[in-house]
C-alpha atoms as a PDB file:
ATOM      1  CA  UNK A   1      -0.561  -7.854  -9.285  1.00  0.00           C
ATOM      2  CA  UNK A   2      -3.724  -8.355  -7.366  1.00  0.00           C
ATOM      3  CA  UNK A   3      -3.986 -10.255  -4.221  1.00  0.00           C
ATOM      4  CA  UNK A   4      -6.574 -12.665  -3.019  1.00  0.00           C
ATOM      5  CA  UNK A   5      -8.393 -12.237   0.235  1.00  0.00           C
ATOM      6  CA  UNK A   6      -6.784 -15.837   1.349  1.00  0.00           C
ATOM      7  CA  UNK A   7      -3.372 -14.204   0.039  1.00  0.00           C
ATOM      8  CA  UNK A   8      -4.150 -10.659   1.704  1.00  0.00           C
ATOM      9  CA  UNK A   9      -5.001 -12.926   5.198  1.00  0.00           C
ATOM     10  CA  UNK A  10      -2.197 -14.538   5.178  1.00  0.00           C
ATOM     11  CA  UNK A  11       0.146 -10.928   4.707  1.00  0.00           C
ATOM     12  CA  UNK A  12      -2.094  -9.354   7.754  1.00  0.00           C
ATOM     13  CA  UNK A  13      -0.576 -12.428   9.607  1.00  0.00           C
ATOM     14  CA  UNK A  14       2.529 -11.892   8.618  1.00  0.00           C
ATOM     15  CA  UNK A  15       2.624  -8.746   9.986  1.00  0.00           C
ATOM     16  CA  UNK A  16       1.108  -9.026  12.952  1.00  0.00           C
ATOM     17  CA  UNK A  17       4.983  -9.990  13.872  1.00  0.00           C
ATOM     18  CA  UNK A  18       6.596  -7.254  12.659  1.00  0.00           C
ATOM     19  CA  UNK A  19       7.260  -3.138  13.798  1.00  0.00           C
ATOM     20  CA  UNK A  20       6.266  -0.197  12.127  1.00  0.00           C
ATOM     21  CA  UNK A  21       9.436   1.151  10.463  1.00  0.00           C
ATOM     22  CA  UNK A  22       7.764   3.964   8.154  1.00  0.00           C
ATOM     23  CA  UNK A  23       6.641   6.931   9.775  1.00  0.00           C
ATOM     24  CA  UNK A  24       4.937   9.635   7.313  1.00  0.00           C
ATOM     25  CA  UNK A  25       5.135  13.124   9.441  1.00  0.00           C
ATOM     26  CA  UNK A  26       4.445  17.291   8.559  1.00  0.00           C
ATOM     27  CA  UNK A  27       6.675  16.554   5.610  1.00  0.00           C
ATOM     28  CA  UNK A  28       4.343  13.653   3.710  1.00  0.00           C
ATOM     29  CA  UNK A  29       5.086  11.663   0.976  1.00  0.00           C
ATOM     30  CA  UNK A  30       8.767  13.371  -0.834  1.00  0.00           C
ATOM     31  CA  UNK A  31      11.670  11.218  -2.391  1.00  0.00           C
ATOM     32  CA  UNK A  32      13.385  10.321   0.756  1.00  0.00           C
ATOM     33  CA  UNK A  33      10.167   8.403   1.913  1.00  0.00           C
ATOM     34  CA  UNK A  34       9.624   6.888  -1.522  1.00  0.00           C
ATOM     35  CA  UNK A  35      13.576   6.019  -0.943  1.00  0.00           C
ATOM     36  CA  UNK A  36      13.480   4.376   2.196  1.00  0.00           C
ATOM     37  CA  UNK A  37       9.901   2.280   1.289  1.00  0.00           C
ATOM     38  CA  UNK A  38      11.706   1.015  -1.826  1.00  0.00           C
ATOM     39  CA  UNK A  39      14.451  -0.021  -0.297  1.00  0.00           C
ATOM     40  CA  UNK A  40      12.647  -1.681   2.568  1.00  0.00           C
ATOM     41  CA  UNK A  41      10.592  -3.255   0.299  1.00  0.00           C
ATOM     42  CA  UNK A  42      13.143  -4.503  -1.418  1.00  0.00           C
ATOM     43  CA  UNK A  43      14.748  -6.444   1.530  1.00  0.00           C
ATOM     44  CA  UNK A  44      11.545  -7.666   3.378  1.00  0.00           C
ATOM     45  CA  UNK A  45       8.862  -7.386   0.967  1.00  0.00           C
ATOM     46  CA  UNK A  46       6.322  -6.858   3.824  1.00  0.00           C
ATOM     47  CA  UNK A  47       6.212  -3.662   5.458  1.00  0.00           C
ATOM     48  CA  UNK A  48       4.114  -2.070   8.225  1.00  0.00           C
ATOM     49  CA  UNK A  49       3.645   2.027   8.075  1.00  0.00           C
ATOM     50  CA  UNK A  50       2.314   4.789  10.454  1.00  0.00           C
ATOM     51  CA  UNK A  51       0.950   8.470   9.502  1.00  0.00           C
ATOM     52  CA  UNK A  52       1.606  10.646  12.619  1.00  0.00           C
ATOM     53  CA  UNK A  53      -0.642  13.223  14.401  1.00  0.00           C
ATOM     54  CA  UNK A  54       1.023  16.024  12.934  1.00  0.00           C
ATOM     55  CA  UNK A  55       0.412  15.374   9.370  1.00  0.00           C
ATOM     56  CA  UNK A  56      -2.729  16.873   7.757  1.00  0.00           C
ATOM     57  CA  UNK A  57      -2.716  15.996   4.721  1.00  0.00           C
ATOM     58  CA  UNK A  58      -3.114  12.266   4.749  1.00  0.00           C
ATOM     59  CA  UNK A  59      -5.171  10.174   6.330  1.00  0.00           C
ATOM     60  CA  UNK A  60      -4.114   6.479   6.585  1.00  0.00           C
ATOM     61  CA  UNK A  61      -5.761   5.228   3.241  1.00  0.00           C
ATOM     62  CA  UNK A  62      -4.975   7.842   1.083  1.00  0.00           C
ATOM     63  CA  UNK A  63      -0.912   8.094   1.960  1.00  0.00           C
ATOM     64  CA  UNK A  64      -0.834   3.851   1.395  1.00  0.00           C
ATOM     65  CA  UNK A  65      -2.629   4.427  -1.785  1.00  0.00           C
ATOM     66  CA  UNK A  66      -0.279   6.877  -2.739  1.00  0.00           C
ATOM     67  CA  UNK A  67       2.959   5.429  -1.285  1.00  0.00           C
ATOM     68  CA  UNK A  68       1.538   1.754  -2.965  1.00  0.00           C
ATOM     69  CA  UNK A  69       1.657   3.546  -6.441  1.00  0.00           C
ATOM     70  CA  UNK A  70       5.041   5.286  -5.926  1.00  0.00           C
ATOM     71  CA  UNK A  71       6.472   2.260  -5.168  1.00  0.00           C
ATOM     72  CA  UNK A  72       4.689  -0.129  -7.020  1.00  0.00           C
ATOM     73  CA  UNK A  73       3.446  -2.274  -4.487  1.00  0.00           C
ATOM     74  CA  UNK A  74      -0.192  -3.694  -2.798  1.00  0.00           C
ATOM     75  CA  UNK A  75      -1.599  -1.939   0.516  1.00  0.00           C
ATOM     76  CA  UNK A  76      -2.552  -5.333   2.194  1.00  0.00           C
ATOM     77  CA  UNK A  77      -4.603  -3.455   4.758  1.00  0.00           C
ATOM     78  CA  UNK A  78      -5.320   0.136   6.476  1.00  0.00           C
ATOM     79  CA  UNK A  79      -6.352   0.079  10.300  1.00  0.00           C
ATOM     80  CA  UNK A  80      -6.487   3.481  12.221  1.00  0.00           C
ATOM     81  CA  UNK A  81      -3.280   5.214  11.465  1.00  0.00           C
ATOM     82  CA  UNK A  82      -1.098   2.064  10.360  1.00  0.00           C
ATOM     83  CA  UNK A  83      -1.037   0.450   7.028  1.00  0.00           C
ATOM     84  CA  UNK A  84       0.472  -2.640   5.330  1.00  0.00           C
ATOM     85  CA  UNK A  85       2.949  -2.251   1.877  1.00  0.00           C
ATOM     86  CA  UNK A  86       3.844  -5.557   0.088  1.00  0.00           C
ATOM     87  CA  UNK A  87       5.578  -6.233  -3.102  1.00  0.00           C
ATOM     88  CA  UNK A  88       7.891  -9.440  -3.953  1.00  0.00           C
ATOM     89  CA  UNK A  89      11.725  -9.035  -3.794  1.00  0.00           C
ATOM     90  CA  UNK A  90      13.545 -10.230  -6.633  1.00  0.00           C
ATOM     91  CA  UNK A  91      16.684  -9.657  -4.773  1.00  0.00           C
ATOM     92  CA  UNK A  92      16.154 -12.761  -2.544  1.00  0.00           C
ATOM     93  CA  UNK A  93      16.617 -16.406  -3.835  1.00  0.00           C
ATOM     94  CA  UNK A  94      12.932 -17.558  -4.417  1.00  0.00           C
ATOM     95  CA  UNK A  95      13.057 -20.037  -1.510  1.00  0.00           C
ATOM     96  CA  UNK A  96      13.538 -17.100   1.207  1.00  0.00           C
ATOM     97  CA  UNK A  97      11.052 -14.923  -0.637  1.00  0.00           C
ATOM     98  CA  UNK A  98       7.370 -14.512   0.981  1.00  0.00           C
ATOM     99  CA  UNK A  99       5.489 -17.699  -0.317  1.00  0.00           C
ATOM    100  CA  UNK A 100       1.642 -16.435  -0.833  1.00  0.00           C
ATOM    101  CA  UNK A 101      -0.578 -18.524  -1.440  1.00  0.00           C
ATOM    102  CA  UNK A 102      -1.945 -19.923  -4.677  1.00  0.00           C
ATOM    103  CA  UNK A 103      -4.988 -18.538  -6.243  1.00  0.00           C
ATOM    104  CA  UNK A 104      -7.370 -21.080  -7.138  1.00  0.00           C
ATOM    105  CA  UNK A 105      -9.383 -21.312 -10.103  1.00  0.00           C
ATOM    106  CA  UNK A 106     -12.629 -22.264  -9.103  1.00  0.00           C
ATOM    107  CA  UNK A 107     -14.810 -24.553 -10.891  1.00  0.00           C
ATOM    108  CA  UNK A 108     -18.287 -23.362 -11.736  1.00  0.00           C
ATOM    109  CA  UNK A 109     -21.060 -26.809 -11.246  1.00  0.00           C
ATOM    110  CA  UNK A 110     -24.404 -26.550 -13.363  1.00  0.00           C
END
């Protein structure tokens, strides 16, 4: 699933709300943090993480690309050390799940 830029811009808002709850330390990327993503994913669909100081071998962009994959999900957006995960829930109802917006088909004028 690709997002939209209106559909990306309206995540980013989203989560200007909301605390970083995934830290990615000296270990990196392992099962556990895979774990804990999916499961948070799973429940709010929108999450928000951090790589620390003391982790070398990621930078921001390249441990949400990688987490993203793991976990099948869309980085929304990377800024500094903090990223942006989101991937729809099918565990909620649909009315309680995040409601993007629509993509629009636009018409092409001659």
């Amino acid at each position: 699933m690709d997002l939209t830029s209106a559909q990306r811009a309206y995540l980013r808002g989203l989560a200007n709300g909301i605390d970083t709850i995934l830290q990615i330390g000296k270990d990196g990327i392992g099962e556990n943090l895979i774990k804990q993503a999916n499961d948070a994913l799973e429940a709010r669909e929108l999450i928000k993480g951090r790589v620390l100081d003391n982790n070398i071998d990621y930078d921001a962009r390249t441990a949400a690309a990688e987490l993203a994959k793991a976990t099948r999900s869309e980085v929304v957006q990377v800024i500094g050390t903090k990223f942006i995960l989101y991937r729809e829930t099918h565990a909620k109802p649909k009315e309680k799940r995040i409601q993007l917006p629509k993509k629009s088909k636009r018409s092409i004028k001659k």
